[in-house]
Each structure stands twice: as C-alpha cells, then as structure tokens.
Protein backbone atom coordinates (compact mmCIF):
# COMPACT_ATOMS: atom_id res chain seq x y z
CA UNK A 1 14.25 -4.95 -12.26
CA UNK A 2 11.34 -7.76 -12.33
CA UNK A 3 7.90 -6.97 -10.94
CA UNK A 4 6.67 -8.64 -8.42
CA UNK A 5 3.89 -10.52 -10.45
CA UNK A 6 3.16 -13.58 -7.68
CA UNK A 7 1.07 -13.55 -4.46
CA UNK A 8 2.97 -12.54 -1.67
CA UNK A 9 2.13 -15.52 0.68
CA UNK A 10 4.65 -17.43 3.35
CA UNK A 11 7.13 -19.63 1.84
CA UNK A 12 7.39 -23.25 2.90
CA UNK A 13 11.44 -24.50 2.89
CA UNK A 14 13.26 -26.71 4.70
CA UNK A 15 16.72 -26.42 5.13
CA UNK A 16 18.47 -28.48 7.23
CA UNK A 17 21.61 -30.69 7.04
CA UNK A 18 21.91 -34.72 8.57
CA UNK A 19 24.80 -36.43 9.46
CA UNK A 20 25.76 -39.98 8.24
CA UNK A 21 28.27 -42.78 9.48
CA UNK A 22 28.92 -46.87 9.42
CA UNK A 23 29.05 -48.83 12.18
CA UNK A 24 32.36 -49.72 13.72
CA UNK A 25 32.97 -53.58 13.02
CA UNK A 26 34.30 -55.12 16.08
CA UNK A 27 37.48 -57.09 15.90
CA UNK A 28 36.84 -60.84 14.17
CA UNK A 29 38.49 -63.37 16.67
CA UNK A 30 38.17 -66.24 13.98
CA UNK A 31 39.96 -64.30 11.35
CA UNK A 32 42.37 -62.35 13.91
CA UNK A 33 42.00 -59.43 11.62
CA UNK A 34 41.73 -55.94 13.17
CA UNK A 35 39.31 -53.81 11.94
CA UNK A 36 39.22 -49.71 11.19
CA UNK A 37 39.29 -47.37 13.94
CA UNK A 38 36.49 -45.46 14.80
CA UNK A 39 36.38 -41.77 14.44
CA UNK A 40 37.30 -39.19 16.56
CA UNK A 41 34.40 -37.91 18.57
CA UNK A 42 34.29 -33.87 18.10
CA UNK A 43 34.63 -31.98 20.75
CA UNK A 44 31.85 -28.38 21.18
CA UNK A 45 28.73 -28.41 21.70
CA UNK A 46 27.02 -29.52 18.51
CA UNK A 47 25.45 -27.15 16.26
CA UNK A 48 21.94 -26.52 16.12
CA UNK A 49 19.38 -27.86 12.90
CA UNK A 50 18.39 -24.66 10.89
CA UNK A 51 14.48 -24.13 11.64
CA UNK A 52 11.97 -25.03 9.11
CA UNK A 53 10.38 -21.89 8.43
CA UNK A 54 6.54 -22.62 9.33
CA UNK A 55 3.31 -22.40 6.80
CA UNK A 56 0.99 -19.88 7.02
CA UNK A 57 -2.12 -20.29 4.42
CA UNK A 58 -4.50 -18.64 6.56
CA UNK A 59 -6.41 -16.39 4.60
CA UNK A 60 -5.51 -12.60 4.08
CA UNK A 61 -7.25 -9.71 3.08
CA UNK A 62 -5.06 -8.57 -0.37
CA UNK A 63 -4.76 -4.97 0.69
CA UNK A 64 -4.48 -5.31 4.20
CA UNK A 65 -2.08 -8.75 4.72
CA UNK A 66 -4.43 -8.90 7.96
CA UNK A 67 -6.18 -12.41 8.61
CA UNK A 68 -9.68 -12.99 7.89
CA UNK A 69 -11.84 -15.57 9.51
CA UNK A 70 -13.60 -15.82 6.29
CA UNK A 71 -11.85 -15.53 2.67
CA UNK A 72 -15.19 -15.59 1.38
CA UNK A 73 -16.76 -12.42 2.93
CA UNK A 74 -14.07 -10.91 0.33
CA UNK A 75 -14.98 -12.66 -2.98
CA UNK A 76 -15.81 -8.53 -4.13
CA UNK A 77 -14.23 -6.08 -6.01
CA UNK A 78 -12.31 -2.87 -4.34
CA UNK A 79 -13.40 0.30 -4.54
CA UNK A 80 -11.44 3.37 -4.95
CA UNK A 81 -13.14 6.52 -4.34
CA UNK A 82 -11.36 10.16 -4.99
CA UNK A 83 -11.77 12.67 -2.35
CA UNK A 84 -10.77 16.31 -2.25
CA UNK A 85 -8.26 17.25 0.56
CA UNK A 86 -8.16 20.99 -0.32
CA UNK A 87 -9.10 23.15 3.36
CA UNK A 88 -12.41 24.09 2.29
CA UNK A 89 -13.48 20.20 1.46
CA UNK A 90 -12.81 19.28 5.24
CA UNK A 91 -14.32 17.85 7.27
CA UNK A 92 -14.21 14.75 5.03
CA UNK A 93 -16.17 11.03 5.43
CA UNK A 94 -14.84 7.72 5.34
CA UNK A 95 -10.96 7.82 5.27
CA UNK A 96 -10.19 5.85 8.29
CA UNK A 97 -12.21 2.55 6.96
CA UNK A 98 -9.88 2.46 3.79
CA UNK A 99 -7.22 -0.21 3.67
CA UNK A 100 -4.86 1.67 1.20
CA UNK A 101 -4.74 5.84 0.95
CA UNK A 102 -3.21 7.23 -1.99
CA UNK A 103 -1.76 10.85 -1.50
CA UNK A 104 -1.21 12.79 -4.51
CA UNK A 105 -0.23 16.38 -5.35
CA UNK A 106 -3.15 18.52 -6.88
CA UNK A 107 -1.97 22.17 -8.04
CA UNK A 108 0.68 23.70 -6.24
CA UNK A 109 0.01 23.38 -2.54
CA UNK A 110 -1.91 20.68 -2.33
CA UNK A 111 -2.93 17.23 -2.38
CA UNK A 112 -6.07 15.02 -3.06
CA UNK A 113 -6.22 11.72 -1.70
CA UNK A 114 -7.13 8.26 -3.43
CA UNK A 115 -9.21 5.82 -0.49
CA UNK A 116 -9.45 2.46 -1.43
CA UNK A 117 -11.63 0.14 0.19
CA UNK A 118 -12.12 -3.80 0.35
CA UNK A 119 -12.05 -4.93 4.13
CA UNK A 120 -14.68 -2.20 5.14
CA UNK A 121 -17.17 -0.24 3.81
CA UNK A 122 -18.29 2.61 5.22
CA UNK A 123 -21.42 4.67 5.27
CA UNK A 124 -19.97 7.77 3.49
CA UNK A 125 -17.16 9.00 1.33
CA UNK A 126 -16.32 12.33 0.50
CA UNK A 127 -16.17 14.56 -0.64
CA UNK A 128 -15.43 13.02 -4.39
CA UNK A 129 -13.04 14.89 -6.39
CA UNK A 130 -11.90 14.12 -10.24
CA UNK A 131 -9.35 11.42 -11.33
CA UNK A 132 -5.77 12.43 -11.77
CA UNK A 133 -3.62 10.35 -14.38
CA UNK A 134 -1.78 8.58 -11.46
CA UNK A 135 -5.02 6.89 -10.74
CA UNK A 136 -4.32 4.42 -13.77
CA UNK A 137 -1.45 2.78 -12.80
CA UNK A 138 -1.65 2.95 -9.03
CA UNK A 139 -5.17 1.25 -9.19
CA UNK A 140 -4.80 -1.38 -12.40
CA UNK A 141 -3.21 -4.06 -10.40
CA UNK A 142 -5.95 -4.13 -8.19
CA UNK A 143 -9.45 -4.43 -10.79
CA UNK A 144 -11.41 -2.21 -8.54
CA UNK A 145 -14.41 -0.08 -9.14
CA UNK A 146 -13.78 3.70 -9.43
CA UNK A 147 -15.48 6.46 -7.97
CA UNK A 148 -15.25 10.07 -8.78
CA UNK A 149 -16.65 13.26 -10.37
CA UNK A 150 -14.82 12.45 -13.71
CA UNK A 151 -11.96 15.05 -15.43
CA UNK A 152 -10.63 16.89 -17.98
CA UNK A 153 -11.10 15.28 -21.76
CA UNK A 154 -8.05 13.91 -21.88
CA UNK A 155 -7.24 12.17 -18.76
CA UNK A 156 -11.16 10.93 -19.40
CA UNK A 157 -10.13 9.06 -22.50
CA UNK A 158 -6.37 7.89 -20.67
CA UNK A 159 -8.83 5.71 -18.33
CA UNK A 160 -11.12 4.97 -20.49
CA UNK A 161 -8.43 3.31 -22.69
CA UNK A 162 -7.47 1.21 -19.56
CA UNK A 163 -10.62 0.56 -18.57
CA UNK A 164 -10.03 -2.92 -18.89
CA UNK A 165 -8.09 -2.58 -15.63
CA UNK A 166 -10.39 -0.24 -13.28
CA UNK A 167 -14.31 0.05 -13.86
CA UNK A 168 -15.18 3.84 -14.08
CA UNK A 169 -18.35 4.87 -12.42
CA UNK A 170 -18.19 8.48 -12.24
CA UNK A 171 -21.17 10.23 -10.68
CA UNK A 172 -22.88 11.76 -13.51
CA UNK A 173 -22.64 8.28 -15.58
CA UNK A 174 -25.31 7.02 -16.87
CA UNK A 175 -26.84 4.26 -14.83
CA UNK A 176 -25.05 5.45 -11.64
CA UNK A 177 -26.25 9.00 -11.32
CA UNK A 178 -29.84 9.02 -9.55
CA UNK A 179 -28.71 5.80 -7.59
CA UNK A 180 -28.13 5.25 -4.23
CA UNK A 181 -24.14 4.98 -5.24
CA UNK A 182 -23.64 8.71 -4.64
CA UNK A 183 -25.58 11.36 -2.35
CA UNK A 184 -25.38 15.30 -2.23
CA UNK A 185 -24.75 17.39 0.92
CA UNK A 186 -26.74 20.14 0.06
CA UNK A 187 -25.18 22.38 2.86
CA UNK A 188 -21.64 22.02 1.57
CA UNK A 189 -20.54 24.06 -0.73
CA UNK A 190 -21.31 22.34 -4.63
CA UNK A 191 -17.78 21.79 -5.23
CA UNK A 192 -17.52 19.55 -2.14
CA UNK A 193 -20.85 18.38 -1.90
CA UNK A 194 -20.70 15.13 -3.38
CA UNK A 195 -20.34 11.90 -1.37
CA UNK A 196 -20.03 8.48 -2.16
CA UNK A 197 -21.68 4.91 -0.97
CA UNK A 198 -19.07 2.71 -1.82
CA UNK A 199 -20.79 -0.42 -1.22
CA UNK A 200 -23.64 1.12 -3.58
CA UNK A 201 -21.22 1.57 -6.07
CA UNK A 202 -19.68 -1.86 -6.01
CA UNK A 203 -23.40 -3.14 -6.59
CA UNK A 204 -23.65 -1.56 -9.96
CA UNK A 205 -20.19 -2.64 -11.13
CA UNK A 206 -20.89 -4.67 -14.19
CA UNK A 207 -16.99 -5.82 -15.12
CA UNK A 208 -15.21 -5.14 -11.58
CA UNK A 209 -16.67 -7.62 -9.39
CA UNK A 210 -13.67 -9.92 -8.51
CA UNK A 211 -11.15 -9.08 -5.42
CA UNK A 212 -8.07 -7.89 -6.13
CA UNK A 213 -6.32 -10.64 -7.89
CA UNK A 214 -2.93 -10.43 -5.85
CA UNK A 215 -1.83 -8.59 -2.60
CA UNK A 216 -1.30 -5.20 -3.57
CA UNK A 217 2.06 -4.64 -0.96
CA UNK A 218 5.03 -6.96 0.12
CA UNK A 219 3.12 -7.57 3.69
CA UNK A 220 4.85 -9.87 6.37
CA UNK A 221 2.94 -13.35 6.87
CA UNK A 222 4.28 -16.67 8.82
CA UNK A 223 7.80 -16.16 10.28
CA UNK A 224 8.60 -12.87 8.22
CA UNK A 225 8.81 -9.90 10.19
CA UNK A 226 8.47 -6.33 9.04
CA UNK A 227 11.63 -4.54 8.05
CA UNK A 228 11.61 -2.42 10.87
CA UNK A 229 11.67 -4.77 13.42
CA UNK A 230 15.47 -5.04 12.56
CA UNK A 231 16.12 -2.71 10.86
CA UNK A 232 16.53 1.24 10.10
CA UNK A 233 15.92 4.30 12.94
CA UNK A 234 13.76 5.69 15.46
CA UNK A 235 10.78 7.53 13.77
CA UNK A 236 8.19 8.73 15.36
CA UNK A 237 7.52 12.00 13.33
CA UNK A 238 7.77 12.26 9.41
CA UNK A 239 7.24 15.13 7.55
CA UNK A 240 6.86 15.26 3.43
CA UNK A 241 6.77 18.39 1.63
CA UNK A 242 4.14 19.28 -1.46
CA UNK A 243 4.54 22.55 -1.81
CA UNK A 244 7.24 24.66 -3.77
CA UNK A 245 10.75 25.12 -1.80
CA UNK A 246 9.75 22.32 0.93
CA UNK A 247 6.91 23.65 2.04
CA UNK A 248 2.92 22.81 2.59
CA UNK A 249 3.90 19.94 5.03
CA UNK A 250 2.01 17.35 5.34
CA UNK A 251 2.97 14.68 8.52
CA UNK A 252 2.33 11.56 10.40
CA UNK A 253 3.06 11.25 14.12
CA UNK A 254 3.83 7.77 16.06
CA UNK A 255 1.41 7.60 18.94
CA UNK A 256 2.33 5.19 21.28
CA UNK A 257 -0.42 4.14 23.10
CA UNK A 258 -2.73 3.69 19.76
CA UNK A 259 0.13 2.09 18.12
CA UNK A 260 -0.31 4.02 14.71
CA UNK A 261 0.65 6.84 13.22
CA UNK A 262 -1.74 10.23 13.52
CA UNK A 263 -1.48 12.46 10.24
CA UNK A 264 -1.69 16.13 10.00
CA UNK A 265 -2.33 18.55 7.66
CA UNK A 266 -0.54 21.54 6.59
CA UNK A 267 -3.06 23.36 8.98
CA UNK A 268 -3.61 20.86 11.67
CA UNK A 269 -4.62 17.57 12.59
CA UNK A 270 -6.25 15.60 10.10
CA UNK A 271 -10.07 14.96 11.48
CA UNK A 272 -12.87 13.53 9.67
CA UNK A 273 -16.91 14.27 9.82
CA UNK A 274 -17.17 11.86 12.71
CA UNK A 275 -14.43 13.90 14.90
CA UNK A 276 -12.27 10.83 14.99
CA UNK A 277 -8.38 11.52 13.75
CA UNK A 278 -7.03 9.88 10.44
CA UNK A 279 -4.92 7.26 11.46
CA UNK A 280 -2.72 4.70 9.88
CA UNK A 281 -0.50 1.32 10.62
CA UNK A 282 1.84 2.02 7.87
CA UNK A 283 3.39 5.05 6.17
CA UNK A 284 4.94 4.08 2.75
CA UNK A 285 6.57 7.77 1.26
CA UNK A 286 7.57 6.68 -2.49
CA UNK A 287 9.38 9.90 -3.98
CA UNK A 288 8.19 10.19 -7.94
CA UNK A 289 8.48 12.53 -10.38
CA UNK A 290 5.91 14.99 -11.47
CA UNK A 291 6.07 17.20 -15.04
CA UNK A 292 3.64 20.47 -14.75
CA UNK A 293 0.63 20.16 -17.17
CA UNK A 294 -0.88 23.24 -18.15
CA UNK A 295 -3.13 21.38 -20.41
CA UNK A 296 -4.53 19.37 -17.61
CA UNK A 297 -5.05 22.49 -15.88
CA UNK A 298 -7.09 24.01 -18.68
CA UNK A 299 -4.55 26.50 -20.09
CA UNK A 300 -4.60 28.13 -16.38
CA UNK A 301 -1.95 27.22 -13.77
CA UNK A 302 -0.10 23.87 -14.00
CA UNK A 303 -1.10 21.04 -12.16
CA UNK A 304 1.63 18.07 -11.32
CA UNK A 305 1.50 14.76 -13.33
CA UNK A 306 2.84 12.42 -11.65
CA UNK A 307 4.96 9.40 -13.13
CA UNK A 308 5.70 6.51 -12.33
CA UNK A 309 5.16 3.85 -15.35
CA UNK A 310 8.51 2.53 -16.02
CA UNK A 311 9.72 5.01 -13.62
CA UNK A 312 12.06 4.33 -10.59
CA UNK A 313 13.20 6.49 -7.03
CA UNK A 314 13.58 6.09 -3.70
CA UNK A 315 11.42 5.28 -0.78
CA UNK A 316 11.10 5.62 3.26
CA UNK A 317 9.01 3.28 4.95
CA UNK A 318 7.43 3.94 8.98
CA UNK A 319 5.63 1.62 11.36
CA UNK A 320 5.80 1.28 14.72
CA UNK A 321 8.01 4.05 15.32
CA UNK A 322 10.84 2.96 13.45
CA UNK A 323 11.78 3.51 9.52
CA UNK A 324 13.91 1.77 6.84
CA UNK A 325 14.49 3.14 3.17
CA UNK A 326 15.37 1.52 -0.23
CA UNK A 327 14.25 2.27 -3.97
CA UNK A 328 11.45 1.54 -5.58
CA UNK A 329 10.76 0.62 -9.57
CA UNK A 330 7.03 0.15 -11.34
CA UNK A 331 7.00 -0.99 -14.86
CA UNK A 332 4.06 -1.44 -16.78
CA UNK A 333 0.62 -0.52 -15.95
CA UNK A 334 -0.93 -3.26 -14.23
CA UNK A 335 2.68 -4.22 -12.69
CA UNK A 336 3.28 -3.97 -8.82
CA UNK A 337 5.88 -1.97 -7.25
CA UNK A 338 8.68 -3.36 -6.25
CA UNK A 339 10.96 -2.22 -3.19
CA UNK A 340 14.35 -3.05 -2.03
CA UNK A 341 15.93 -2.18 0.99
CA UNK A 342 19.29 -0.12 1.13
CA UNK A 343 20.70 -3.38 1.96
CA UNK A 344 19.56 -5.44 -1.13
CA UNK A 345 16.69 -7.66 0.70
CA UNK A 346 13.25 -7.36 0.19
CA UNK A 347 10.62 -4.43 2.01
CA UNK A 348 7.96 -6.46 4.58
CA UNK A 349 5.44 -4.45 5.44
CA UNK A 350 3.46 -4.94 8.71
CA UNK A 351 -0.23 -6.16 7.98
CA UNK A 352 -2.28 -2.90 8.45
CA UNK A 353 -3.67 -0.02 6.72
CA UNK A 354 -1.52 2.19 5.08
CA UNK A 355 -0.77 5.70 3.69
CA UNK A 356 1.08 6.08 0.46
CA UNK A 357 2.63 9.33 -0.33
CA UNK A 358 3.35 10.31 -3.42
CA UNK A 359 5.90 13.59 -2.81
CA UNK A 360 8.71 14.68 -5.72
CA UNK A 361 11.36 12.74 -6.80
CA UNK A 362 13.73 15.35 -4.87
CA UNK A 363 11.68 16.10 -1.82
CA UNK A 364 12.99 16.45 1.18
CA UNK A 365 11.24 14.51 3.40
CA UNK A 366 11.95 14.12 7.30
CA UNK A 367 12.14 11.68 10.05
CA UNK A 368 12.67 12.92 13.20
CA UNK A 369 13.14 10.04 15.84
C-alpha cells in the first residue's frame, strides 16, 4: 500500500456533463424541400448538474486540520514532550493543550503518553519520562523538537541515528540543562519531578525549527465530512486494554454537552494539575504489535516494543459519538499512516485534537454505543 506522502488539503474538480444539439432548419419554400424532424422532447424531470466540489485553501494548523486566522503564527517547529502516566506521576501538566497524544504501553500494566504540541503552548509539561523506540517513527514525519529524560543506550543511539528527523533535547543535554527549557518540582517525588517548558525548548532547537512539513492525519477540509458522519455505530464509550488477559483499561467517554470525549484511567478519571479533565475531539485506536524486550528493560522484566515500521493492523476510529473501523499500514520511517475504511474509501478525520492509542495487535478493544 502507498503512503500518503502529499498534503491533505481540499480537492478542486469539476464534474459535470452539458448537453449539445443543432437547430431545426425550417422548411425552404423556394426549394420545396422538407427538412429533418426535430427530436423528441424527453419526458421526467431533468436530471440535476453534479456539484462542483468547492475550494478550501484557508489555512490549517498541520496537526490539528483546524483553521487559523494566521498561517504565520505557525512558521515553528512541534514539540513532543514524553510524560509518565504511571499512578504515582499524576497529577500531570499540560496534556489538554497538545494537538496530538500518543499512548503507548510501558511495562506490563501501563502506559506513558507522547504530547505533541504546535497550536498551543502551555506553561508546563510533565512530568517527562524517557523515549521509547516508537517515538522514532511516530514523530519523524513531523521534524519536531523532542523532549524527555533520555533512555537506555540503545534506544539512545536508535534516535540518535534518526536524528535527522526529530531534534533530541533531553534534559540533562548539554546546552539545555540549566535553561529555562525544563524546571524541577522539588516536592514530587525525583522520578516525577521533572517538567518541561515547551516553548523554552523550541527556542534552543538549533535544526528543528520548521512546522511540520505536511498534515500529520487524513483531516476533513472543504466539502469532506468525517467518516462518521455516515458512517459506522453509536459510540459513546470505548474501552482498550494494556494489560495482560484484557485488562488495565484505559477509556474515553462521549460527553454530550462538551462535545468530546472524557478519558479515564485504569483508576479513574483522567485529571491534570489544574483539576480540569483530559479531553479529546478524536480517538484514533491503531492496534500494533509489540515484542517483549528484556534488554530494554535492563535484564529485569520485559518492557513492550512496539512496531509498526513496515508493519500493518487494524484500526477503530471515535468522534462525536459515533465510530468507523478499517486497517491501517506505515512503511518507512518518516512515512505517514495510511487508513482505509472497511469499505475501501479513505478515513476523514474531524479537525480537532486527538488521542492515538497504541494497544496490541490482538486487543480487544470495546465500543459500547
């Protein structure tokens, strides 16, 4: 299957059919010679043109699809920050200004989540957490900045042998640690007391400083409408297991009168530093597979690596209380995914924020309507 490698922007077309006839030559009296007879009229009403789909080239944030009133207030790089999601790391900072959410599995039971922010910037992030091989491909397409408290050897020298794709400015680099870039809680535990400025850390981004080249998801513009507006089921709770036999749920429920979907965690509601709920437009669940790593887990228990270069699965997609599924495919690195509806037609995905879950392959993940 072909990446999608092109800007996802409304398509200008025009199809549309005309009709053509002569005129009907009245009878010559000097020659006395007759002349064709005119068509039938048809009968029934007559059919309607085919509307011309219309242009939309008003600028859009790339990892959003929303509208900006000013492209230019943009023209910076992303920045994706790691943050722990283990119990003891919560209450966390930031999540809720991040256009795109990465959820990943991290040990057995849990998950640590990869924010991602262009459109906003807040004050805080955190706590920061190490890189996970995922990162790499999930973030390359995008040329962001990346914050985080670094990782094991290995998995340090897989990034830095992309680094061509994602600028690493972990907090003990040199140059970024003693900066404004990253700040200490010193009443957290030391674990989870680091917290990132992402706006800081954009600043000191040497390579990284363009916006992401290309929208990152297949968003809706012009005439398009998102898949689920006619498409797919009711959904207004889904739940997607990370822990072993389909358990340590993690979920997303519709809210109607926000219009977006409120996430939980295995313990409760998901609620940040500023006692506001973690919220989302869009739920994107993209089953992958994972192959435990005792290596990455330093010879002690494995930790999941998850896969998805070249890889392939299936996906469920929510938003506004409705769902649709297809498959997915990623090839190389720096290569988009690509998603097809069970029907063979393209995913559109609302403009919005959005939560990407990254669960097994096999997972059972459910949608209650």
């Amino acid at each position: 299957m072909l990446s999608r490698r092109t800007a996802l922007a409304a398509l200008a077309g025009a199809v549309g059919a005309t009709t053509s006839g002569c005129a009907v030559t009245p009878p010559s009296a000097a020659s006395g010679t007759q002349a064709p007879a005119a068509s039938p009229t048809p009968s029934g009403p007559t059919p309607s043109p085919t509307p011309t789909p219309t242009v939309d080239d008003r600028p859009r944030a790339p990892l959003t699809g929303l509208v900006v009133a000013d492209a230019a207030a943009l023209g910076h790089a992303a920045v994706a920050v790691k943050v722990s999601n283990v119990l003891s790391a919560h209450p966390q900072a930031g999540v809720n200004q991040a256009d795109i959410v990465f959820v990943e599995p991290n040990g057995i039971s849990y998950t640590r989540l990869c924010a991602v922010f262009h459109s906003r910037f807040p004050e805080l992030v955190g706590p920061v957490r190490s890189i996970r091989p995922v990162d790499v491909p999930l973030l390359s397409p995008m040329r962001p900045v990346f914050g985080n408290t670094a990782a094991a050897n290995w998995v340090m020298h897989y990034v830095a042998a992309h680094d061509k794709y994602l600028e690493n400015l972990y907090s003990f680099k040199a140059g970024v640690h003693g900066t404004a870039a990253y700040y200490t809680m010193p009443h957290r535990a030391r674990v989870h007391s680091v917290f990132c400025r992402p706006d800081e850390l954009r600043k000191l981004a040497r390579r990284m400083t363009a916006p992401p080249p290309v929208p990152y998801l297949p968003f809706a513009t012009g005439d398009e409408q998102p898949s689920t507006a006619s498409a797919g089921r009711d959904a207004t709770k889904v739940a997607i297991p990370w822990g072993p036999g389909d358990t340590w749920n993690t979920s997303y429920t519709w809210d109607e009168e926000s219009g977006r979907y409120l996430r939980s965690e295995p313990w409760g509601r998901h609620v940040l530093l500023d006692g506001k709920r973690v919220t989302t437009d869009n739920v994107l669940v993209v089953r992958a597979k994972w192959r435990m790593d005792k290596i990455y887990a330093g010879g002690g228990a494995p930790d999941p690596v998850v896969s998805i270069i070249n890889g392939q699965g299936t996906f469920f997609y929510l938003h506004g209380g409705r769902s649709v599924t297809g498959t997915w495919a990623k090839e190389e690195i720096t290569d988009l995914f690509s998603f097809t509806l069970d029907d063979g037609s393209p995913l559109r995905i609302a403009p919005g924020r959005t939560f990407v879950d990254l669960p097994q392959i096999d997972a059972k993940v459910r949608i209650t309507g």
